[in-house]
N, C-alpha and C. Protein backbone atom coordinates (compact mmCIF):
# COMPACT_ATOMS: atom_id res chain seq x y z
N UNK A 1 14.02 86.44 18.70
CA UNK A 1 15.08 86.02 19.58
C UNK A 1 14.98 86.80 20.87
N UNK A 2 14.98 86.00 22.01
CA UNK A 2 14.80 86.93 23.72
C UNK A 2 15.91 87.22 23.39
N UNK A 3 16.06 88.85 24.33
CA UNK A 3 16.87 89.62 24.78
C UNK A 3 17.82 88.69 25.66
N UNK A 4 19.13 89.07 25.80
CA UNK A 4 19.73 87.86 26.52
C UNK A 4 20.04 88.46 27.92
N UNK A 5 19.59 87.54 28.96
CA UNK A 5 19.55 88.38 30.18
C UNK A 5 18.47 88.75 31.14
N UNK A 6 17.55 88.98 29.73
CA UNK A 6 16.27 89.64 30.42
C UNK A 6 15.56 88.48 31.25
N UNK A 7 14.94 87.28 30.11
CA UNK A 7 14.40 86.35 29.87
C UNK A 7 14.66 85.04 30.55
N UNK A 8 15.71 85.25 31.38
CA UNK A 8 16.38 83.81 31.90
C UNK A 8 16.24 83.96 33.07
N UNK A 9 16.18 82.86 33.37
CA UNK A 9 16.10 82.32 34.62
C UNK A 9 16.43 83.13 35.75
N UNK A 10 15.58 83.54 36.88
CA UNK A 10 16.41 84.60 38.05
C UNK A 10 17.16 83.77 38.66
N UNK A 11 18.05 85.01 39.28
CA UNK A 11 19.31 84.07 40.25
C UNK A 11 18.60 85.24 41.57
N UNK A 12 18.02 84.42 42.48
CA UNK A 12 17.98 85.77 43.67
C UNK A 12 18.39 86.20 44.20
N UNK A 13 18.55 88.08 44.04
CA UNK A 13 19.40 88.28 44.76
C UNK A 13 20.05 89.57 43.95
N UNK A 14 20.05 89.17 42.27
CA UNK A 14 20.79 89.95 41.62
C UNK A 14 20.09 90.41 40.56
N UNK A 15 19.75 91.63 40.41
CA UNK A 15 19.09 91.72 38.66
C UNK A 15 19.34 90.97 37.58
N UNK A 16 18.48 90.78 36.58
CA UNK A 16 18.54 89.53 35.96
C UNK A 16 19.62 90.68 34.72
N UNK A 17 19.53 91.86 34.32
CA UNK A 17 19.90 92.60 33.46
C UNK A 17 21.98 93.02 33.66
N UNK A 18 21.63 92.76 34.74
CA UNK A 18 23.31 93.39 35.65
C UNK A 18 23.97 92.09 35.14
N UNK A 19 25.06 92.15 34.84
CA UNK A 19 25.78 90.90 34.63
C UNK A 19 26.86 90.75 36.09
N UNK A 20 26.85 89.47 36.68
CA UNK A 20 27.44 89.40 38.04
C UNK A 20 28.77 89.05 38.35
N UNK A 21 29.68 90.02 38.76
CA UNK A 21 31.35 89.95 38.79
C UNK A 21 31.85 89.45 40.16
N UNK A 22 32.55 88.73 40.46
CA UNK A 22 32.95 88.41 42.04
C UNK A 22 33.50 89.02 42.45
N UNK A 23 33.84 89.98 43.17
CA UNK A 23 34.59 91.11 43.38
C UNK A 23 36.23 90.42 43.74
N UNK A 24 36.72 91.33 43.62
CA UNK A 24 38.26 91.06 43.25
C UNK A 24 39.19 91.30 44.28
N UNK A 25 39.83 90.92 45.12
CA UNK A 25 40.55 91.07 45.66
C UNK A 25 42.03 91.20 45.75
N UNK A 26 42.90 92.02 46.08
CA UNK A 26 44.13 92.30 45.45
C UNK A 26 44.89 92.08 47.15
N UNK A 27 45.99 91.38 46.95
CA UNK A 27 46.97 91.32 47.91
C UNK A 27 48.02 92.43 48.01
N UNK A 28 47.82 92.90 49.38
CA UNK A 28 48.70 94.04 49.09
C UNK A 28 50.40 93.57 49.19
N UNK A 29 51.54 94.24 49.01
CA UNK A 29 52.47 94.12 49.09
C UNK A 29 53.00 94.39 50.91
N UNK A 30 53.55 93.35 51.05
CA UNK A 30 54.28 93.10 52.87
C UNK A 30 55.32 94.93 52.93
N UNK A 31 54.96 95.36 53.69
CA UNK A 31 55.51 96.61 53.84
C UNK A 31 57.42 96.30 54.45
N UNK A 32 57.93 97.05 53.28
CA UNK A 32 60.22 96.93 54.08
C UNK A 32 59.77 97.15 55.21
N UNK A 33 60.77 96.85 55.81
CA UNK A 33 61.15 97.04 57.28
C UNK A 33 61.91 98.04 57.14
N UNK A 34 62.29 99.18 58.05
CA UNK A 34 62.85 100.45 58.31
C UNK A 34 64.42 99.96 58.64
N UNK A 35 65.74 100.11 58.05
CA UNK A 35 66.92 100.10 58.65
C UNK A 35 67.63 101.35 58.72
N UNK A 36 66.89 101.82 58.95
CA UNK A 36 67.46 103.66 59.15
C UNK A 36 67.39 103.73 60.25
N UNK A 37 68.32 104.70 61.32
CA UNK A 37 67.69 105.06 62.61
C UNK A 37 67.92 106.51 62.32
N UNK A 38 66.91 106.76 63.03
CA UNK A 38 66.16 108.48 63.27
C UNK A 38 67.39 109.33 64.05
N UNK A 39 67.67 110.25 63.10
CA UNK A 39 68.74 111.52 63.72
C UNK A 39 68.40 112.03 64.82
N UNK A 40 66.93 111.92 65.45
CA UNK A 40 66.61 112.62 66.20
C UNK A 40 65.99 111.92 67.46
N UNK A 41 66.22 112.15 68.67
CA UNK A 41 65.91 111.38 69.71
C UNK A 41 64.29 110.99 69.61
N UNK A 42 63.74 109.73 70.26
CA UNK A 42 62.46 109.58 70.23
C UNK A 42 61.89 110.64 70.81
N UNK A 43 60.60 110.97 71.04
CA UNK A 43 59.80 112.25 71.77
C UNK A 43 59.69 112.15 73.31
N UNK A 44 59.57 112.75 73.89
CA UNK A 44 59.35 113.18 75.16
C UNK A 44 58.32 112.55 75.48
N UNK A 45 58.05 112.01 76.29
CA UNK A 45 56.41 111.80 76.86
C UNK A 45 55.76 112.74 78.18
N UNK A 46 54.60 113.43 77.90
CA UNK A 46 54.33 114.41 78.66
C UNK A 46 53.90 113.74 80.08
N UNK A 47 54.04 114.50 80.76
CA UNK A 47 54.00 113.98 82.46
C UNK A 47 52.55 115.14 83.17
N UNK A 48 51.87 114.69 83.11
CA UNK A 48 50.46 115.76 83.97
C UNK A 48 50.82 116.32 85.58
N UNK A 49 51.55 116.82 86.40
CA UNK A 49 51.74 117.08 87.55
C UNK A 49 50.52 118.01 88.07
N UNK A 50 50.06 117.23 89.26
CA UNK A 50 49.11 117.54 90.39
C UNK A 50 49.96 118.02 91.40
N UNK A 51 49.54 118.53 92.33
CA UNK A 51 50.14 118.65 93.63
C UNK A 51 48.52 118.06 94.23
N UNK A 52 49.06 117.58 95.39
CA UNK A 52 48.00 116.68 96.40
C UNK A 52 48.17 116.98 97.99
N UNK A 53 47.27 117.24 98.62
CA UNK A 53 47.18 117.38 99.68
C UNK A 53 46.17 116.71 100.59
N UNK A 54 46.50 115.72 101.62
CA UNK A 54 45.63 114.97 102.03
C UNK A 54 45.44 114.87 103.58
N UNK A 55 44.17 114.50 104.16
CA UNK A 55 44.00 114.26 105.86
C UNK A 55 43.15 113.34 105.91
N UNK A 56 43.28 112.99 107.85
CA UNK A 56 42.65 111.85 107.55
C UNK A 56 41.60 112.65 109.16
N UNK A 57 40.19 112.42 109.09
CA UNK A 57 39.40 113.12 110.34
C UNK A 57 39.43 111.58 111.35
N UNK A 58 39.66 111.80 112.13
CA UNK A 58 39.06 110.27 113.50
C UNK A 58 38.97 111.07 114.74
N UNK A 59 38.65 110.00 115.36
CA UNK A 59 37.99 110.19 116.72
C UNK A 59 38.71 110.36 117.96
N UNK A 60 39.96 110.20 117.67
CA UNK A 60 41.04 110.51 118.06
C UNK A 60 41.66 111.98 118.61
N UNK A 61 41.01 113.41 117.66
CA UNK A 61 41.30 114.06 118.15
C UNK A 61 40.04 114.75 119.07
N UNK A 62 40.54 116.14 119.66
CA UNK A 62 39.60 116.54 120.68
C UNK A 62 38.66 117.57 120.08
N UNK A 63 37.59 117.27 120.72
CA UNK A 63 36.22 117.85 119.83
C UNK A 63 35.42 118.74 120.85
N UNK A 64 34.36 119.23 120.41
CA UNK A 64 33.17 119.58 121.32
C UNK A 64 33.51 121.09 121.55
N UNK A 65 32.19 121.75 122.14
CA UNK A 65 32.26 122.78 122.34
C UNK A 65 33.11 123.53 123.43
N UNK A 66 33.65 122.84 124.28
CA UNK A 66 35.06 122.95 125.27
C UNK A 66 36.28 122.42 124.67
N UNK A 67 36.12 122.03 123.54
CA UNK A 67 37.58 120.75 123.32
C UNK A 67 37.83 119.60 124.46
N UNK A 68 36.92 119.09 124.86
CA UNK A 68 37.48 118.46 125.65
C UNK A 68 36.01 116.36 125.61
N UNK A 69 36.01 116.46 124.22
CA UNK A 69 35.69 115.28 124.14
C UNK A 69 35.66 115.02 122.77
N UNK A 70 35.89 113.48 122.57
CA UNK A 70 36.43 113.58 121.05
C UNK A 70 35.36 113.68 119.88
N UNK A 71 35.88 113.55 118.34
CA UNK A 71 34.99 114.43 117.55
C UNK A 71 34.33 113.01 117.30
N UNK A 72 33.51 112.87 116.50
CA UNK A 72 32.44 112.30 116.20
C UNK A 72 31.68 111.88 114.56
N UNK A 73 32.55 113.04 114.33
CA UNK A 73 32.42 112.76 112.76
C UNK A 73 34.07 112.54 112.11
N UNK A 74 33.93 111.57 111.20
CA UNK A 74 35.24 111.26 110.84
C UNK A 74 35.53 110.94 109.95
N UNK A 75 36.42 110.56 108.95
CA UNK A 75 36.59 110.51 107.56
C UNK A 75 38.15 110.67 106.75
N UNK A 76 37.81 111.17 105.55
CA UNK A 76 39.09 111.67 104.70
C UNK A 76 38.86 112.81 103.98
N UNK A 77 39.90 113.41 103.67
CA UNK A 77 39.77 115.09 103.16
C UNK A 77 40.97 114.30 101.93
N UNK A 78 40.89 115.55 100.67
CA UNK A 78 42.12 115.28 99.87
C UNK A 78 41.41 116.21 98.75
N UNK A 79 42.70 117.41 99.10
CA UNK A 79 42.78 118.48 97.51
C UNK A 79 43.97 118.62 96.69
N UNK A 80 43.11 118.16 95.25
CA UNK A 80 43.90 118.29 94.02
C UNK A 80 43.78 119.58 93.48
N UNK A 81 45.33 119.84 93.53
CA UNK A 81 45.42 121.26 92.70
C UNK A 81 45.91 121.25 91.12
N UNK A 82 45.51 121.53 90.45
CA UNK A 82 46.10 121.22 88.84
C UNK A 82 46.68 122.66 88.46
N UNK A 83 45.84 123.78 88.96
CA UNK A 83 46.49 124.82 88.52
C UNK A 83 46.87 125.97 89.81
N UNK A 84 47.31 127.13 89.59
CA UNK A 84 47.53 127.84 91.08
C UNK A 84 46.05 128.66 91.03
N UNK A 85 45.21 128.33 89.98
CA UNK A 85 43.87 129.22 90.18
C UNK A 85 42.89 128.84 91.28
N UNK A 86 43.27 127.68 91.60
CA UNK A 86 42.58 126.93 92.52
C UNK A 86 42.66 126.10 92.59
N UNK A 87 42.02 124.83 93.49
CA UNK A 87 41.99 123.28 93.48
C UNK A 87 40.87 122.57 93.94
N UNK A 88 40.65 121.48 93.90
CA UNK A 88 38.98 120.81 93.80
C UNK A 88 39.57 120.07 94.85
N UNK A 89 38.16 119.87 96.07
CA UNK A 89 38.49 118.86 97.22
C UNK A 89 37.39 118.18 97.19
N UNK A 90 37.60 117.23 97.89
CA UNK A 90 36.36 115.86 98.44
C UNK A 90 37.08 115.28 99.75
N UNK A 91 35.71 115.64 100.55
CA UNK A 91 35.81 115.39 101.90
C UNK A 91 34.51 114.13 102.22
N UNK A 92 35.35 113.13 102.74
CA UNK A 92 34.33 112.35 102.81
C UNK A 92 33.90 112.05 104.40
N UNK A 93 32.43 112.44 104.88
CA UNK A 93 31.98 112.81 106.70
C UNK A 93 31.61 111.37 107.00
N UNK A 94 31.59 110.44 107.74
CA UNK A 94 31.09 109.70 108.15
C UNK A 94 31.07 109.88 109.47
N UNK A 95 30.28 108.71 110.62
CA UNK A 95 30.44 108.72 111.43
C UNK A 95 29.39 109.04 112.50
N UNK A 96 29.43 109.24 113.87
CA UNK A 96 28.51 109.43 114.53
C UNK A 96 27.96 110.60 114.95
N UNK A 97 28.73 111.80 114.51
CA UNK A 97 28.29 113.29 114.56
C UNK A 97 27.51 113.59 113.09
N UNK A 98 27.69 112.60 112.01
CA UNK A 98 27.35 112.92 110.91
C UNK A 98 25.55 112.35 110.90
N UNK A 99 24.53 113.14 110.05
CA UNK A 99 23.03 112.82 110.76
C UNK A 99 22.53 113.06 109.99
N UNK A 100 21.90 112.56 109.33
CA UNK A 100 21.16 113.31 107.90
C UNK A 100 20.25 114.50 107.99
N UNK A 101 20.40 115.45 106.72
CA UNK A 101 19.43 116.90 107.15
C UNK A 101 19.67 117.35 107.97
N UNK A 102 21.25 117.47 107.98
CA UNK A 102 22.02 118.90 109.02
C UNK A 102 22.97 119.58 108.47
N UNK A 103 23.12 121.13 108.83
CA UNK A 103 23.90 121.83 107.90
C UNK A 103 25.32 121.42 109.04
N UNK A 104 26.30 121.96 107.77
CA UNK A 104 27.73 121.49 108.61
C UNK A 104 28.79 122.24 108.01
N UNK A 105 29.27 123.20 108.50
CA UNK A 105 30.42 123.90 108.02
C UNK A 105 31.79 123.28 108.04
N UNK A 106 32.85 123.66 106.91
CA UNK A 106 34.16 122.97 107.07
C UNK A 106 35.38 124.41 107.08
N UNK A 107 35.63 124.27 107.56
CA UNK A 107 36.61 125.59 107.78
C UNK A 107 38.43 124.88 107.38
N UNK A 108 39.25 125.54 107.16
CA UNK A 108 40.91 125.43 107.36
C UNK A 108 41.44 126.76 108.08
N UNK A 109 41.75 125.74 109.39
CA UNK A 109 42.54 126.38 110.35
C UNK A 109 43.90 125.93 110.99
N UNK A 110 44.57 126.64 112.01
CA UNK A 110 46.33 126.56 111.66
C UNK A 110 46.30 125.10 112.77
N UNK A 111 45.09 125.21 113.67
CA UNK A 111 44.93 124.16 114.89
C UNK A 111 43.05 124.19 114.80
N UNK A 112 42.84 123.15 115.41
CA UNK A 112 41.62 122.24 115.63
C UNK A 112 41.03 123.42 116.44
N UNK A 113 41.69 124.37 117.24
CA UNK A 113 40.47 124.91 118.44
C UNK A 113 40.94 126.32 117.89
N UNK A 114 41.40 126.48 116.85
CA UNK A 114 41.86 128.25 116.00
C UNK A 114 40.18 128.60 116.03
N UNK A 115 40.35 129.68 116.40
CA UNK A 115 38.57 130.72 116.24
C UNK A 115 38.28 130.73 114.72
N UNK A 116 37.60 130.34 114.40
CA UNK A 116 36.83 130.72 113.08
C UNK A 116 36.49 132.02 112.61
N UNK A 117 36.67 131.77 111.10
CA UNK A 117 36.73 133.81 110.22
C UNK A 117 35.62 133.12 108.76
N UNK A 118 35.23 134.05 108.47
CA UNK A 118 34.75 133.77 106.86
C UNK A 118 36.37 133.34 105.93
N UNK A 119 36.98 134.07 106.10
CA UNK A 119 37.82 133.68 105.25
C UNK A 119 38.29 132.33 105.17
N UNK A 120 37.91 131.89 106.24
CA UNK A 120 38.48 129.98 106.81
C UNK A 120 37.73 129.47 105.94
N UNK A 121 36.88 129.52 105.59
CA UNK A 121 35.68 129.05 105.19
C UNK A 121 35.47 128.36 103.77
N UNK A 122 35.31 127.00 103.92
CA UNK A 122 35.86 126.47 102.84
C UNK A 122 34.33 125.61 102.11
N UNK A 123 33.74 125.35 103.03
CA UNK A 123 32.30 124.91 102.33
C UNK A 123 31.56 125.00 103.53
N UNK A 124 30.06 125.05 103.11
CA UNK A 124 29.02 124.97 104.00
C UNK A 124 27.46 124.25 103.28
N UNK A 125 27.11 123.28 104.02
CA UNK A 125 27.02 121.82 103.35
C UNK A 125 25.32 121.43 104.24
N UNK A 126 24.28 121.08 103.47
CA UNK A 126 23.15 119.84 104.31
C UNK A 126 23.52 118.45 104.23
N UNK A 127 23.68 117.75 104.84
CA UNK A 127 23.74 116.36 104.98
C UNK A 127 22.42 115.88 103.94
N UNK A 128 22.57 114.72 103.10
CA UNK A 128 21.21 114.38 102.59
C UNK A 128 20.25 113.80 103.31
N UNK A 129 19.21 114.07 103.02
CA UNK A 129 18.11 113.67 103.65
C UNK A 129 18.08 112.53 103.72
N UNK A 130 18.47 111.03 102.80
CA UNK A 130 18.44 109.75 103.30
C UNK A 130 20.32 109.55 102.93
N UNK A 131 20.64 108.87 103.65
CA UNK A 131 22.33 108.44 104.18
C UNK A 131 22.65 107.13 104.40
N UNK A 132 23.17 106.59 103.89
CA UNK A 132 24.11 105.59 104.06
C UNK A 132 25.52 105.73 104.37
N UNK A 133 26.21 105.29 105.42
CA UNK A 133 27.31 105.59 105.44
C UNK A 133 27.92 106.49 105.58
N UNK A 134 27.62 107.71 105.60
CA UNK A 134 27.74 109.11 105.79
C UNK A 134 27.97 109.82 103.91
N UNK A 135 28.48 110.64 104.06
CA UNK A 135 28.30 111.73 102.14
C UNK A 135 29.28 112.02 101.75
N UNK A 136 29.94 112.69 100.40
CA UNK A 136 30.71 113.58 100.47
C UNK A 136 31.00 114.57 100.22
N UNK A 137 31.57 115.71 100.44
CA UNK A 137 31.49 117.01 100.29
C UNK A 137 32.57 117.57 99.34
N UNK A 138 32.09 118.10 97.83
CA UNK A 138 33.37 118.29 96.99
C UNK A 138 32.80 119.26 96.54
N UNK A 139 34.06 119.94 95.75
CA UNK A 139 33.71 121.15 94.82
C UNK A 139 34.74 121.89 94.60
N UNK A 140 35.10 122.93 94.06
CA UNK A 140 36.37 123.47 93.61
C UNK A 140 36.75 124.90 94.07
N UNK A 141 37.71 124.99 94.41
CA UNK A 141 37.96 125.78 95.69
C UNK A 141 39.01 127.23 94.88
N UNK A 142 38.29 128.48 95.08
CA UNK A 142 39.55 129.32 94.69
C UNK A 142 40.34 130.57 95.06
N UNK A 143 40.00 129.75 96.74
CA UNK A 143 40.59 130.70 97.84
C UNK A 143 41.73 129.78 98.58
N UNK A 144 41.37 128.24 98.10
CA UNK A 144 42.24 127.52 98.96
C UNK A 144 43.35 126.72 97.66
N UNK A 145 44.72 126.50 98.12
CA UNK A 145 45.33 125.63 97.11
C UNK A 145 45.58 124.38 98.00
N UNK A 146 46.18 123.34 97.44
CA UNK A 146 46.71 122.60 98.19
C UNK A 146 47.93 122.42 98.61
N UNK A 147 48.87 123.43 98.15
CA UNK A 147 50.21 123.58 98.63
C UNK A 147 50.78 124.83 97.72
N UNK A 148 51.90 125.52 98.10
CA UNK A 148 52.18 126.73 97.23
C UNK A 148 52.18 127.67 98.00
N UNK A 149 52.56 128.48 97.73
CA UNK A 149 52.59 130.45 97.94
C UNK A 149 51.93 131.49 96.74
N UNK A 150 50.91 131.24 96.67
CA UNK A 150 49.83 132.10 95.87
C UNK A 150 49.47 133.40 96.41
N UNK A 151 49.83 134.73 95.63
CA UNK A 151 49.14 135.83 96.71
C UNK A 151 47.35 135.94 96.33
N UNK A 152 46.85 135.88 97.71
CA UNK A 152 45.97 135.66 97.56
C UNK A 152 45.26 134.47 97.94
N UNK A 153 45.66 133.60 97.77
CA UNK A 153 45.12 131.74 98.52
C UNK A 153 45.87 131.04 99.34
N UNK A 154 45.35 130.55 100.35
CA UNK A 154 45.42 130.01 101.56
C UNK A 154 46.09 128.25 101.49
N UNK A 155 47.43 128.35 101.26
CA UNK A 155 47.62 126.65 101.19
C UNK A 155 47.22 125.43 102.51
N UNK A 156 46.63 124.43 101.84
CA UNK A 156 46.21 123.46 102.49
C UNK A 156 46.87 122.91 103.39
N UNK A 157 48.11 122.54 102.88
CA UNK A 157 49.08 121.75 103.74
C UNK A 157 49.44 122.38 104.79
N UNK A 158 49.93 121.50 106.02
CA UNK A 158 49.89 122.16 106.73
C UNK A 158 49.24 122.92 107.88
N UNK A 159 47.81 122.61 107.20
CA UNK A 159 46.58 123.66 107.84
C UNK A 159 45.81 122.20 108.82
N UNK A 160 44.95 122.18 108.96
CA UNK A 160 43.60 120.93 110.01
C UNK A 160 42.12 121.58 109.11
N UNK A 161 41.95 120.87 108.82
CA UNK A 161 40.56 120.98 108.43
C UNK A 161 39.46 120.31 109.27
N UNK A 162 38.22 121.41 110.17
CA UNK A 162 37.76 121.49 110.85
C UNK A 162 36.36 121.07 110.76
N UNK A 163 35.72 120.70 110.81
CA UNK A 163 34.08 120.57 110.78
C UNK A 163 33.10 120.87 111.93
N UNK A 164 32.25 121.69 111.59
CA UNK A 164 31.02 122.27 112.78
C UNK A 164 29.87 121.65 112.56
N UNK A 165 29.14 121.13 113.05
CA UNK A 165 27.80 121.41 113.12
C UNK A 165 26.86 122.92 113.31
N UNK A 166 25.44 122.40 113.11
CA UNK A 166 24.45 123.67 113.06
C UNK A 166 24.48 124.48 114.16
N UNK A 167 24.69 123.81 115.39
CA UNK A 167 25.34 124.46 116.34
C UNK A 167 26.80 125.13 116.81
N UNK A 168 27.66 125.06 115.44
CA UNK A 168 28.52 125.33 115.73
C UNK A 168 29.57 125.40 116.60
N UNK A 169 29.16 123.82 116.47
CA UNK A 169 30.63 122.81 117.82
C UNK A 169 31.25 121.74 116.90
N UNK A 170 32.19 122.43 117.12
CA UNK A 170 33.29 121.17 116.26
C UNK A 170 33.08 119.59 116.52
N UNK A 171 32.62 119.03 115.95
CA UNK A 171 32.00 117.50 116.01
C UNK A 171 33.47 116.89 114.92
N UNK A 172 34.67 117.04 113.99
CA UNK A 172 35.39 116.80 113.25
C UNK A 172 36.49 117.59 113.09
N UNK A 173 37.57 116.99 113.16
CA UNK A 173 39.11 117.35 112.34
C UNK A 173 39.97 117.00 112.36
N UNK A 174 40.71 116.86 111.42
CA UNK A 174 41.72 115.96 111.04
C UNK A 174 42.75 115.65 112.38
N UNK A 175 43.71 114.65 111.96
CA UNK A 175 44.31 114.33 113.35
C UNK A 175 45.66 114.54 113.25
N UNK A 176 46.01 115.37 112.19
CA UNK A 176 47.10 115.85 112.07
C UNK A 176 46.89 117.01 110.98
N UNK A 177 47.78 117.83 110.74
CA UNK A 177 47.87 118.66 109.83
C UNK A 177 47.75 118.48 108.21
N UNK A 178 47.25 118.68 107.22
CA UNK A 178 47.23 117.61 105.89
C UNK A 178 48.73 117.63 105.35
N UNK A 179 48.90 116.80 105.14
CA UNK A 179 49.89 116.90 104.27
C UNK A 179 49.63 116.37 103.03
């Protein structure tokens, strides 16, 4: 007498020895609905606060190594501060003072024609070697905030953010104070 199982006919797919179960599926039970209300107020939802400080550079204001023709490079500035340790900016240069493969300093000063210090000194930058449109200049700053009384850091607002060329003639700055 064959073994029963062994000997029969394959089904493909499944050992001929395994005997084959359809697997089972169980309906779960529809979950109550809640008629309780909670003793306790819903939760808070947390709120992330930035402080922001922003400018805008055009051609508008007075430029050059006399002050007395307008700037040439032009754009937008804007620093996010998250903590009082510092804050991250992006300055974006466009424009016709802007030239690829030139160094270009950015300073914060109280006015557009304030004398320049190291301490002003907020980046110092090459233009890329191929350009479209002009670049932008970012990175995280922890001498400057963007608003506040920090001892020790220089708040943004308020201030003009300046731009030099390699020659060190203001070719950029904002056209008002950032706010």
């Amino acid at each position: 007498m064959p073994y029963h199982g062994v000997y029969q006919p394959m089904v493909y797919g499944h050992p001929a020895a395994v005997p084959y179960h359809a697997p089972l599926y169980h309906a779960l039970p529809a979950p109550a609905r809640a008629l309780t209300t909670y003793a306790l107020p819903p939760p808070v939802q947390a709120r992330f606060l930035t402080t922001v400080s922003t400018g805008t550079l055009d051609s508008s204001t007075v430029c050059g190594s006399a002050g007395a023709t307008a700037c040439t490079a032009t754009g937008n500035a804007q620093f996010d501060q998250l903590t009082t340790d510092g804050s991250k900016y992006s300055i974006y240069l466009t424009g016709d003072g802007v030239v690829t493969n030139s160094k270009y300093t950015v300073y914060v000063l109280a006015t557009c024609t304030t004398a320049v210090t190291d301490a002003a000194k907020l980046a110092e930058v090459t233009s890329p070697f191929i350009m479209f449109n002009g670049f932008r200049v970012s990175g995280i700053s922890t001498d400057f905030i963007a608003d506040g009384t920090v001892t020790g850091k220089t708040a943004v607002k308020g201030m003009f953010l300046a731009v030099f060329d390699k020659d060190s003639t203001l070719v950029g700055c904002t056209n008002a104070a950032m706010s």
